[in-house]
Structures are given as structure tokens and as C-alpha cells.
Protein backbone atom coordinates (compact mmCIF):
# COMPACT_ATOMS: atom_id res chain seq x y z
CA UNK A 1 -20.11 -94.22 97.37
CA UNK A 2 -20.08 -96.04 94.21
CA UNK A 3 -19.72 -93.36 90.84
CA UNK A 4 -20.38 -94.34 87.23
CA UNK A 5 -17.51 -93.81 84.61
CA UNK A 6 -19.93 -92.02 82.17
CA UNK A 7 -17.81 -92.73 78.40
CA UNK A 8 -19.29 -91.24 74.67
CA UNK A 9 -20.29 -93.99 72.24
CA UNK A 10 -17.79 -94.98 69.77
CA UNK A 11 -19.48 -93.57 67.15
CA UNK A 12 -19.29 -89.98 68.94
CA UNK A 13 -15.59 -90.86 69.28
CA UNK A 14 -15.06 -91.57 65.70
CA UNK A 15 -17.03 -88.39 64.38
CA UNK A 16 -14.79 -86.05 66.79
CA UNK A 17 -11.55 -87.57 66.94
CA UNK A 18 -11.62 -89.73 63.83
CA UNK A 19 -10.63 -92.84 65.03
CA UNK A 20 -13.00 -96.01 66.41
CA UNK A 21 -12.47 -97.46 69.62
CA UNK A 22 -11.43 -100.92 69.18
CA UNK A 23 -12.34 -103.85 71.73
CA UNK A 24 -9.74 -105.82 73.86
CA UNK A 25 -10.17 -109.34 73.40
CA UNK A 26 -9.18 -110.02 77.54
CA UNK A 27 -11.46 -107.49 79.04
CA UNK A 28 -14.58 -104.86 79.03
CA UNK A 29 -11.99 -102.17 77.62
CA UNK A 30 -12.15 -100.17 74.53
CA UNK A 31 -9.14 -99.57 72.85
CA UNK A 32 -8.30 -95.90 70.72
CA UNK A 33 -4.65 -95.40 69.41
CA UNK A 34 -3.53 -91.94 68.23
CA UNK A 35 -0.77 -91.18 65.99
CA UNK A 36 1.00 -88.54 64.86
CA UNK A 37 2.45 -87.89 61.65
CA UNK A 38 6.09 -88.19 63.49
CA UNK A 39 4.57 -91.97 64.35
CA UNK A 40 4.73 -90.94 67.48
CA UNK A 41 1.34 -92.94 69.34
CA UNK A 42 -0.99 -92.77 72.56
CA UNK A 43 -2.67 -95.78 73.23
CA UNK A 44 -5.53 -94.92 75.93
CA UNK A 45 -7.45 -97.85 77.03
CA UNK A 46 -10.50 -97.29 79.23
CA UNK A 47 -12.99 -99.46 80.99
CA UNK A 48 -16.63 -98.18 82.04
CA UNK A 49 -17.22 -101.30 84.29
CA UNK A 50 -14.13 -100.71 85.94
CA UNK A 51 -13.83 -96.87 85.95
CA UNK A 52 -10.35 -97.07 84.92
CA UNK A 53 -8.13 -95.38 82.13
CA UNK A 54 -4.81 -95.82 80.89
CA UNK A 55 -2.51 -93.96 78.53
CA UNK A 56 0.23 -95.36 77.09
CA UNK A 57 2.63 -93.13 74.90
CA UNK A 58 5.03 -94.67 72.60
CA UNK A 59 7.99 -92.86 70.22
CA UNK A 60 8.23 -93.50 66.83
CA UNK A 61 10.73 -96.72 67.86
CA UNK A 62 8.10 -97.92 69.47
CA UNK A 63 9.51 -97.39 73.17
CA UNK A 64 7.49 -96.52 76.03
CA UNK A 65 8.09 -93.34 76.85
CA UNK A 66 4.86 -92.80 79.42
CA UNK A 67 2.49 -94.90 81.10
CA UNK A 68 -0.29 -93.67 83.04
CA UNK A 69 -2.81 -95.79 84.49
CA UNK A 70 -5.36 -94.24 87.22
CA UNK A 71 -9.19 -96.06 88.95
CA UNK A 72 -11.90 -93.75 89.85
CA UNK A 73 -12.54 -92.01 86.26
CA UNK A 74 -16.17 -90.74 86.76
CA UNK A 75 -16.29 -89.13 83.33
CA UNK A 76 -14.99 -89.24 79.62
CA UNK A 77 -15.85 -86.59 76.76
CA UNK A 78 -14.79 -85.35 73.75
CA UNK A 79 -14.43 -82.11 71.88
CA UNK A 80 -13.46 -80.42 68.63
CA UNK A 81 -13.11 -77.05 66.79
CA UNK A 82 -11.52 -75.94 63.87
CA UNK A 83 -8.35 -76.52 64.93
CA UNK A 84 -8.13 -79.26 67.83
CA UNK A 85 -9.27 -82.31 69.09
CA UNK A 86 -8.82 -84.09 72.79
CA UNK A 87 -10.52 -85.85 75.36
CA UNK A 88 -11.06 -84.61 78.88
CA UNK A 89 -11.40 -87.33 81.80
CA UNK A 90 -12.80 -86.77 85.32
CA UNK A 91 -11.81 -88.81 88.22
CA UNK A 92 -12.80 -88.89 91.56
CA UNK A 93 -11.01 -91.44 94.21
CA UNK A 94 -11.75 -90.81 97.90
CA UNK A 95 -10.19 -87.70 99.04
CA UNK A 96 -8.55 -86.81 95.82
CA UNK A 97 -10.12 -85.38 92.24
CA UNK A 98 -8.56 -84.85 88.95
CA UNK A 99 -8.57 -85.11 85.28
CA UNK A 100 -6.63 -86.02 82.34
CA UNK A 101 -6.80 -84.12 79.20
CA UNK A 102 -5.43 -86.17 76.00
CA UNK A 103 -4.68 -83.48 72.81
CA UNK A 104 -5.40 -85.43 69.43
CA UNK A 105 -4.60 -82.77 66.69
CA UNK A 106 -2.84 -80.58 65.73
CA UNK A 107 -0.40 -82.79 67.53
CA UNK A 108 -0.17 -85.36 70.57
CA UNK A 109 -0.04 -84.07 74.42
CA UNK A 110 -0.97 -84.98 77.58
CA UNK A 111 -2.06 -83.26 80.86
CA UNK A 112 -2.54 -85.05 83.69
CA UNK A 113 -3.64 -83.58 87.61
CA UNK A 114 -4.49 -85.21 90.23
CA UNK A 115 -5.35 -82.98 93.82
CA UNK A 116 -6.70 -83.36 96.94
CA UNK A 117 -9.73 -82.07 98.08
């Protein structure tokens, strides 16, 4: 059974995490880097087509410190309140389910599961 990745428009990306999705000149994917003020970054690429998402966390020497790439994202959203801001992604691939969550502010984390059902 075929799923739709279901993504917010950049401009509902911009207005809750303050940053604009850029495009990737070599594919479908939008591109949204987050930084911290210890220039610490995550890179998350995603692509709607493809239902795929990857984060890519670099330290402040610019070093690859994580790389996470999963297929099967059904769903992308994002949320704010007074004092955070992070995006939540669903995926579903055959017998397994999970989600990412990717903190923005007040600083940088990531939680990734991944479980089968």
C-alpha cells in the first residue's frame, strides 16, 4: 500500500521554526539547516515524492557527528510555544512504525524510534 509523505509549506516552516527550506539543485528535496549558537548544525533534507528524510548533524568543526537517513516518512509537522520549536516525523515501512522528533530551540536534539508493530 502506497502512503503519502504529507510535509507543511515552507512558509509554515519559516513562521514556526524561522528558517526557509531551501531547494537541492539534484533532486525533489527541500533543504532546512539549523544552527545553534555553539555552531553546532542539523541539516535535515526531506523529499515528499520519495517519502524520505535525512538528518545530518555536524559540530562546530564541521565533522559529522550523526547521519540518519530513513524511507517510508508518511508525515512531517511542526510546532512551537513560548519556549520551543521542533519537528515531529511519522514513518511507516512494512511491519515497522516510528518517528523522528528534531528540537530547534532552545537548543539542537534529536530523537529518533523506530518499532515494530
Amino acid at each position: 500500500m502506497h502512503r503519502e509523505f504529507i510535509v507543511p509549506g515552507d512558509h509554515e516552516v519559516l513562521e514556526v521554526i524561522g528558517e526557509w527550506p531551501e531547494s537541492d539543485e539534484d533532486s525533489d528535496a527541500r533543504l532546512l539547516t539549523l544552527q545553534d549558537e555553539g555552531d553546532k548544525c542539523i541539516m535535515l533534507s526531506y523529499e515528499a515524492l520519495a517519502r524520505s528524510v535525512r538528518a545530518r548533524w555536524k559540530n562546530r568543526r564541521g565533522r559529522e557527528i550523526l547521519d540518519i537517513f530513513h524511507d517510508g516518512a508518511t508525515q512531517m509537522t511542526v510546532h512551537s510555544d513560548s519556549s520551543t520549536a521542533r519537528i515531529l516525523i511519522k514513518f511507516h515501512m512494512g511491519e515497522c512504525v516510528g518517528d523522528r522528533e528534531i528540537q530547534a530551540l532552545p537548543y539542537l536534539a534529536v530523537t529518533d524510534r523506530l518499532l515494530f508493530v
